[in-house]
Protein backbone atom coordinates (compact mmCIF):
# COMPACT_ATOMS: atom_id res chain seq x y z
CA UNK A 1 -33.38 -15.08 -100.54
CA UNK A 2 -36.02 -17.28 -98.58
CA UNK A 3 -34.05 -20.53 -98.95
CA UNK A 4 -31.70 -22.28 -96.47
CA UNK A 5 -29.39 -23.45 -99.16
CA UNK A 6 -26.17 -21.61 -100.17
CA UNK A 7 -24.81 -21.29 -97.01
CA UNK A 8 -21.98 -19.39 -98.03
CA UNK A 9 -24.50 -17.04 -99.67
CA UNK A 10 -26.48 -16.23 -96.64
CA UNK A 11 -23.53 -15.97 -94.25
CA UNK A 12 -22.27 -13.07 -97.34
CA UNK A 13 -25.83 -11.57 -96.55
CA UNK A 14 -26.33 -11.13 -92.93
CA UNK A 15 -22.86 -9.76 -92.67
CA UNK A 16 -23.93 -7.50 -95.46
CA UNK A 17 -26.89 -6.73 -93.61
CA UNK A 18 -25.32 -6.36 -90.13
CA UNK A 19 -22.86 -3.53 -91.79
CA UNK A 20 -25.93 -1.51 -93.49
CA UNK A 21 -27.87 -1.77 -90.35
CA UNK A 22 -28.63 1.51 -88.47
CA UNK A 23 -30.55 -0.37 -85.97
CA UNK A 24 -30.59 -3.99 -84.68
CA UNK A 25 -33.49 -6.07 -82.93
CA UNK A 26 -32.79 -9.33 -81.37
CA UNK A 27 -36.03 -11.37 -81.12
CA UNK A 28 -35.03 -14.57 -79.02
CA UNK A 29 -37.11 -17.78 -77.71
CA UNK A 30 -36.28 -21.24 -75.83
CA UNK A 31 -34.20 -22.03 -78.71
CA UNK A 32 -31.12 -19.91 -78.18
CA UNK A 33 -31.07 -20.80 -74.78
CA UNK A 34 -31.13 -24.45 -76.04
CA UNK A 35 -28.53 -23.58 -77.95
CA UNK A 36 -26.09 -21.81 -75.63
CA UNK A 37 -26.67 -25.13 -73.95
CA UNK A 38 -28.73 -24.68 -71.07
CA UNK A 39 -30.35 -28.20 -71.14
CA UNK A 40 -33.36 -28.68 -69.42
CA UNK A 41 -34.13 -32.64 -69.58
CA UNK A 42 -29.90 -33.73 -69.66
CA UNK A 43 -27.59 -34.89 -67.18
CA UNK A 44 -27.48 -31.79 -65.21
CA UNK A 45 -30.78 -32.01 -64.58
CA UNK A 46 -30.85 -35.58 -64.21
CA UNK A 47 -28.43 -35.02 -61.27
CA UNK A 48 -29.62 -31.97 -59.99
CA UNK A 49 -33.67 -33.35 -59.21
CA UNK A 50 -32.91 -36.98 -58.60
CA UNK A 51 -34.86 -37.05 -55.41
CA UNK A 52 -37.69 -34.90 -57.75
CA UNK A 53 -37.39 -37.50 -60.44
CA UNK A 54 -37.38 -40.61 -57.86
CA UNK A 55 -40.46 -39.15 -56.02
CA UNK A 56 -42.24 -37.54 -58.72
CA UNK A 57 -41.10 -39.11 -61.84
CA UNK A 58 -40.03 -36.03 -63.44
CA UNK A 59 -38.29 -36.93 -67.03
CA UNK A 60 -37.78 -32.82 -67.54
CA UNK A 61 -37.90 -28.62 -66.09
CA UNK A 62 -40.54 -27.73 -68.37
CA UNK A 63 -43.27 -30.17 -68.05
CA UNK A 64 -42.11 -30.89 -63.92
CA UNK A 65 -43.11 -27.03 -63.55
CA UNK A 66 -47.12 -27.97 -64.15
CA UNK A 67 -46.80 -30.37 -61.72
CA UNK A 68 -49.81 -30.50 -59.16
CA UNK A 69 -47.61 -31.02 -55.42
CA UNK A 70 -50.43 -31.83 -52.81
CA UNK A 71 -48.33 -28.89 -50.42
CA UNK A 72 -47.12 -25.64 -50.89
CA UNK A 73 -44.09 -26.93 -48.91
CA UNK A 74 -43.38 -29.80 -51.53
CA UNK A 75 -44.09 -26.84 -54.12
CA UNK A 76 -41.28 -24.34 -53.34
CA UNK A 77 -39.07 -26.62 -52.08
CA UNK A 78 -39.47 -27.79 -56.18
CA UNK A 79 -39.70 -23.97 -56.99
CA UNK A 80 -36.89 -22.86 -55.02
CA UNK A 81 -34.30 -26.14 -56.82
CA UNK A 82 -35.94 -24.46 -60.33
CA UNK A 83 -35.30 -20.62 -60.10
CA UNK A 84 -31.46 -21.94 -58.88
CA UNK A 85 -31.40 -23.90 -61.76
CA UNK A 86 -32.38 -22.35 -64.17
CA UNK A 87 -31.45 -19.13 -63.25
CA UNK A 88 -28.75 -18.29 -60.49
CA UNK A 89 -26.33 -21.53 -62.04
CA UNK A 90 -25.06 -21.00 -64.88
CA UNK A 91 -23.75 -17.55 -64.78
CA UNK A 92 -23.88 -15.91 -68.16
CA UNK A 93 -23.16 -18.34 -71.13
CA UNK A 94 -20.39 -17.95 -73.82
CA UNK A 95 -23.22 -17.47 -76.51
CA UNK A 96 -25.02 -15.10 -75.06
CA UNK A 97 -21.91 -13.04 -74.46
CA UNK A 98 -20.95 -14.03 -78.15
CA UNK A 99 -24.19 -12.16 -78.93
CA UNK A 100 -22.87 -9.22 -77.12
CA UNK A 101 -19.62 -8.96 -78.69
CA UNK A 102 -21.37 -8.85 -82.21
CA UNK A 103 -24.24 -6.65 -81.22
CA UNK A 104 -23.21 -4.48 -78.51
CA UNK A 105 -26.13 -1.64 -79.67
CA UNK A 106 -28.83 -4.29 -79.87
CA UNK A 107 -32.24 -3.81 -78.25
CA UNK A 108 -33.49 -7.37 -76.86
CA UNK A 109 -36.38 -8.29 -76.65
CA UNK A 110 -37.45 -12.09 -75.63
CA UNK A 111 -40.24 -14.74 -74.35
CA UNK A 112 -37.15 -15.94 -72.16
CA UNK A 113 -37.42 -16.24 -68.63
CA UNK A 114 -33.76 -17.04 -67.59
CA UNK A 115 -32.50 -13.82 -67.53
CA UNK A 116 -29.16 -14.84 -69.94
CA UNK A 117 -29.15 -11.56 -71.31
CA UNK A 118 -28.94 -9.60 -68.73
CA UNK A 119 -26.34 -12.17 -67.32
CA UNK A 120 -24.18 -11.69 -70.51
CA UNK A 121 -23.88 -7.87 -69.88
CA UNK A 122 -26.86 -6.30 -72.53
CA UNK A 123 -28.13 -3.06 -70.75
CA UNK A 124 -31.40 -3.75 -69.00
CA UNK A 125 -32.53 -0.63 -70.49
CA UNK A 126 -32.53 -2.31 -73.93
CA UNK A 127 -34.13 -5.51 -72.69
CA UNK A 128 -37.50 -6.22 -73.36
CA UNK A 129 -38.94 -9.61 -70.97
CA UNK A 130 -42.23 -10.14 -71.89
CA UNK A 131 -43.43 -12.87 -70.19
CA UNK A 132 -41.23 -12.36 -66.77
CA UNK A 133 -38.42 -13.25 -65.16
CA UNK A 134 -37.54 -16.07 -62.69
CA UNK A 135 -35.39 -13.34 -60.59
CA UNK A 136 -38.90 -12.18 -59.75
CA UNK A 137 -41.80 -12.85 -56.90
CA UNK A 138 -44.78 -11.52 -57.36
CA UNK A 139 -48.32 -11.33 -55.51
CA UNK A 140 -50.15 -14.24 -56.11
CA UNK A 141 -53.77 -12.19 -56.72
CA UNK A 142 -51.73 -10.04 -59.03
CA UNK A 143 -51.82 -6.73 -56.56
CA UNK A 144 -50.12 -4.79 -56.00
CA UNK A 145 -48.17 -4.64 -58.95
CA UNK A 146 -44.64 -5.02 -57.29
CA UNK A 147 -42.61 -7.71 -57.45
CA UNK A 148 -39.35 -8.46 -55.15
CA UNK A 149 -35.59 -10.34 -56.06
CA UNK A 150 -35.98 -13.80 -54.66
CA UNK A 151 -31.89 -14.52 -54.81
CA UNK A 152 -31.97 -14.50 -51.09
CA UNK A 153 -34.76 -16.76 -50.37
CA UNK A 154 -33.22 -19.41 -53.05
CA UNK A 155 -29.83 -19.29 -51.22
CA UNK A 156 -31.18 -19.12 -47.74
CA UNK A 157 -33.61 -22.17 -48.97
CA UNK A 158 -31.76 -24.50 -50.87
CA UNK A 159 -30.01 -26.13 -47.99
CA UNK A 160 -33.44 -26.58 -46.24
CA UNK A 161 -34.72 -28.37 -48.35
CA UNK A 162 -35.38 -32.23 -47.03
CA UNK A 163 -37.56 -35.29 -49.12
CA UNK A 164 -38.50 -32.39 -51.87
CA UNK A 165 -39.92 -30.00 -49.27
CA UNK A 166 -39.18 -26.76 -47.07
CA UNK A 167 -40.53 -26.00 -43.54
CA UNK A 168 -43.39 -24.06 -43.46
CA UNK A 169 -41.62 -21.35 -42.14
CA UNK A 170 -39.51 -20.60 -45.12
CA UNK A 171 -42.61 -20.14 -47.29
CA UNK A 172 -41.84 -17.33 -49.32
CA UNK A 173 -44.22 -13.77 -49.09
CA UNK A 174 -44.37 -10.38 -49.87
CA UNK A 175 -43.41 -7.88 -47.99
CA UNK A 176 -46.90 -6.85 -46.85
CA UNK A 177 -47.19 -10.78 -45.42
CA UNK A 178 -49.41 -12.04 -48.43
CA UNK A 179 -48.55 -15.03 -49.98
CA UNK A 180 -45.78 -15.02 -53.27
CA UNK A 181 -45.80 -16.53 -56.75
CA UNK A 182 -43.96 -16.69 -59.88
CA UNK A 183 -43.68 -13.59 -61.92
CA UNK A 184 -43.91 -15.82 -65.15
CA UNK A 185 -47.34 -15.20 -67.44
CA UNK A 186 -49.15 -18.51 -67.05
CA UNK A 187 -52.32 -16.65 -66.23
CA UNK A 188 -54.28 -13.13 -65.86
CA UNK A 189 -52.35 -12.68 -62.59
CA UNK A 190 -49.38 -11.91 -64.08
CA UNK A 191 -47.71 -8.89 -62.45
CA UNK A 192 -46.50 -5.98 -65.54
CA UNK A 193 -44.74 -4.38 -63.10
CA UNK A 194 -43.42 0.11 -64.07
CA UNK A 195 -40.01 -2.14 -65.41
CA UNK A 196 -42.15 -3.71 -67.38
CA UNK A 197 -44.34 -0.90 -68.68
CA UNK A 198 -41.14 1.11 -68.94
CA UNK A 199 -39.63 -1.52 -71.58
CA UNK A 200 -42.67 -1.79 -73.11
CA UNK A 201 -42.06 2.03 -74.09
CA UNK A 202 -38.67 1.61 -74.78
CA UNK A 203 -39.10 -1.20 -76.91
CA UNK A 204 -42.29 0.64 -79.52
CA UNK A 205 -39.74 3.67 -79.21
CA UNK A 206 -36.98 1.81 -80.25
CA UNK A 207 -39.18 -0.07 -83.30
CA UNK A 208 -40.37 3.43 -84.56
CA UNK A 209 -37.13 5.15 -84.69
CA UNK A 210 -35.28 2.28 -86.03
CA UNK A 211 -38.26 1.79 -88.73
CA UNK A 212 -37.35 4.79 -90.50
CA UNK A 213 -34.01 3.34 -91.43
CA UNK A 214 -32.02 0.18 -91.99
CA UNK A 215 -33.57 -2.61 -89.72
CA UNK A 216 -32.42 -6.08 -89.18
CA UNK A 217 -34.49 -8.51 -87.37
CA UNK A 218 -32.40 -11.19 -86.07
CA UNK A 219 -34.64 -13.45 -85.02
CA UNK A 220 -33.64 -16.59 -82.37
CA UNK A 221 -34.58 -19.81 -81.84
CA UNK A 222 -38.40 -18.85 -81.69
CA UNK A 223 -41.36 -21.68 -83.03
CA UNK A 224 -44.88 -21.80 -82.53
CA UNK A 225 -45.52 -22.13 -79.21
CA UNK A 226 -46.17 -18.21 -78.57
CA UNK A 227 -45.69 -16.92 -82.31
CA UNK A 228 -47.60 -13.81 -81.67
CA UNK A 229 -45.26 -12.09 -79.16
CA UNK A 230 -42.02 -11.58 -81.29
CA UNK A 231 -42.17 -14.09 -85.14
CA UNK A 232 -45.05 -13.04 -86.34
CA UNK A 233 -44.89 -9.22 -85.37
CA UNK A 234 -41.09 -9.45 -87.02
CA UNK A 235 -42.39 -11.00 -90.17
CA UNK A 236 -45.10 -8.22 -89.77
CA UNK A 237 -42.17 -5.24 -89.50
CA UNK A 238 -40.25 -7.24 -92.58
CA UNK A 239 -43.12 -6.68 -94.51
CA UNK A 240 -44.24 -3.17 -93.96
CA UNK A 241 -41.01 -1.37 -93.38
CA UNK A 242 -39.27 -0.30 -96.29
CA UNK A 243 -35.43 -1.33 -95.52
CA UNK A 244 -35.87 -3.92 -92.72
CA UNK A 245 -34.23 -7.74 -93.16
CA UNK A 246 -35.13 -10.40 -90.95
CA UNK A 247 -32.62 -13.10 -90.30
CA UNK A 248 -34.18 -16.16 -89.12
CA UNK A 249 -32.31 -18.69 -86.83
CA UNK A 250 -34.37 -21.92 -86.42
CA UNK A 251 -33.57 -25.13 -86.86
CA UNK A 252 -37.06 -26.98 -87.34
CA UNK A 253 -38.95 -23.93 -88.61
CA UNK A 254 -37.18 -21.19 -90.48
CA UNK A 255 -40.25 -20.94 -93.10
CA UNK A 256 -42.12 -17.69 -93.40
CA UNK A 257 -45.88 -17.48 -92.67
CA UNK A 258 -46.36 -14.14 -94.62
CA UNK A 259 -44.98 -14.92 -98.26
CA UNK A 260 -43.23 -13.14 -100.17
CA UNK A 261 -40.70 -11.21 -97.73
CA UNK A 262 -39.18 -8.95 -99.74
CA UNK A 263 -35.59 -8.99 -97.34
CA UNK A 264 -35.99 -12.50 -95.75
CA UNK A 265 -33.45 -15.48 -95.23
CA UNK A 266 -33.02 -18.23 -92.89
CA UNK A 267 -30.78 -20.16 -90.98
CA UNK A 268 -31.41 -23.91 -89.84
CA UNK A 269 -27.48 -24.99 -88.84
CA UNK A 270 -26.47 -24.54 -85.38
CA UNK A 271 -26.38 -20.86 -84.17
CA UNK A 272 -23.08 -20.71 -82.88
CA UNK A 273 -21.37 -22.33 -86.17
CA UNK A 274 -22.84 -19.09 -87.61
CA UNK A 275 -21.98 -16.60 -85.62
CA UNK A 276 -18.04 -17.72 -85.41
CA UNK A 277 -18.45 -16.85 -88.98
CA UNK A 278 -19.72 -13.08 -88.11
CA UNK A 279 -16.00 -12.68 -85.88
């Protein structure tokens, strides 16, 4: 089934599928996090930046993140509002712990960056961050390849902060003294750190043991902005593994880019609407 008509139908399917699987992979993107309602250009962010919006003109967290602040002050006092934001806030959201209820043996892996699913309880050992984590600092040449927790400096900051800027003496940096960025991939600098390697591992270990049985993909929320990391590889696995199913959740793009799947279907309605039906 490749259509997202016969709702009924489907929702018959992936529970079929979910009770014939002998392994699980949860493949999630900024939609799920959309979803679970973590709204980057609402009210709570409205309120939240107000002296970022009146100053800058900021209309949302994504694009505000690119934006070029003449001062590395003015820059992690931004930086330092962000991480808190986006990822010390919220706490772990009722979908993500939804998630975790229905798929307690899951192995995770995501382009995400806010950390929900580590939040919502899934064992970090099964959770697979590709393109960082905004928990982390990192070196901003890239070496060494450590990276250090940055809850501290976000509490310790936050109250500093005055006109959209921190004094200079609460820059953040490493603990050899050189000077701290992002552990997000935006660049070549980006810091795979032995966590990272070592989920790497777990993650192709995981894929080739659970490729010799029943698979299903469940796949989150995830368009074309970095297809390559997790959709297309899935679609790739759905293809060449004999008794995989991938589940698609996506509301503007559940369509297929290798056709036929043999074990495909997709979901556009709202994610949690579905998975109240899986309970």
């Amino acid at each position: 089934m490749t259509s997202t008509d016969n709702f009924s139908e489907r929702i018959d399917l992936l529970r079929r599928s979910i009770s014939e699987a002998d392994h699980i992979i949860i493949g999630a993107g900024s939609g799920l996090s959309t979803a679970a309602g973590i709204d980057y250009a609402g009210e709570e962010f409205r309120y939240e930046f107000a002296p970022w919006i009146e100053r800058y003109g900021f209309t949302d967290l994504y694009t505000s993140s690119f934006h070029p602040f003449e001062t590395k002050e003015e820059y992690w006092a931004y930086w330092a509002k962000h991480i808190w934001f986006s990822r010390y806030r919220t706490g772990a959201t009722p979908l993500y712990e939804r998630l975790l209820r229905l798929f307690p043996e899951a192995f995770v892996v995501t382009t995400n960056v806010d950390g929900q699913f580590e939040l919502a309880g899934f064992p970090t050992e099964r959770i697979f961050a590709t393109q960082g984590d905004y928990r982390w600092f990192q070196p901003a040449s890239g070496t060494p390849k450590t990276l250090v927790d940055n809850r501290e400096w976000v509490m310790r900051v936050l109250p500093a902060i005055k006109e959209c800027r921190i004094p200079t003496t609460m820059l953040p940096t490493m603990p050899d003294g050189s000077e701290a960025a992002m552990n997000l991939r935006v660049d070549d600098t980006f810091v795979e750190d032995f966590r990272w390697h070592r989920q790497a591992r777990c993650f192709t270990d995981f894929v080739h043991e659970a490729s010799q049985g029943n698979l299903l993909l469940l796949e989150f929320g995830i368009g074309y902005n970095t297809p390559g990391i997790i959709r297309f590889p899935f679609e790739q696995m759905a293809q060449r593994f004999p008794n995989t199913t991938l589940v698609r959740f996506n509301r503007d793009n559940p369509e297929s880019y290798i056709e036929p799947l043999p074990r495909f279907t997709a979901f556009t309605e709202n994610i949690e609407s579905i998975l109240v039906h899986l309970t």
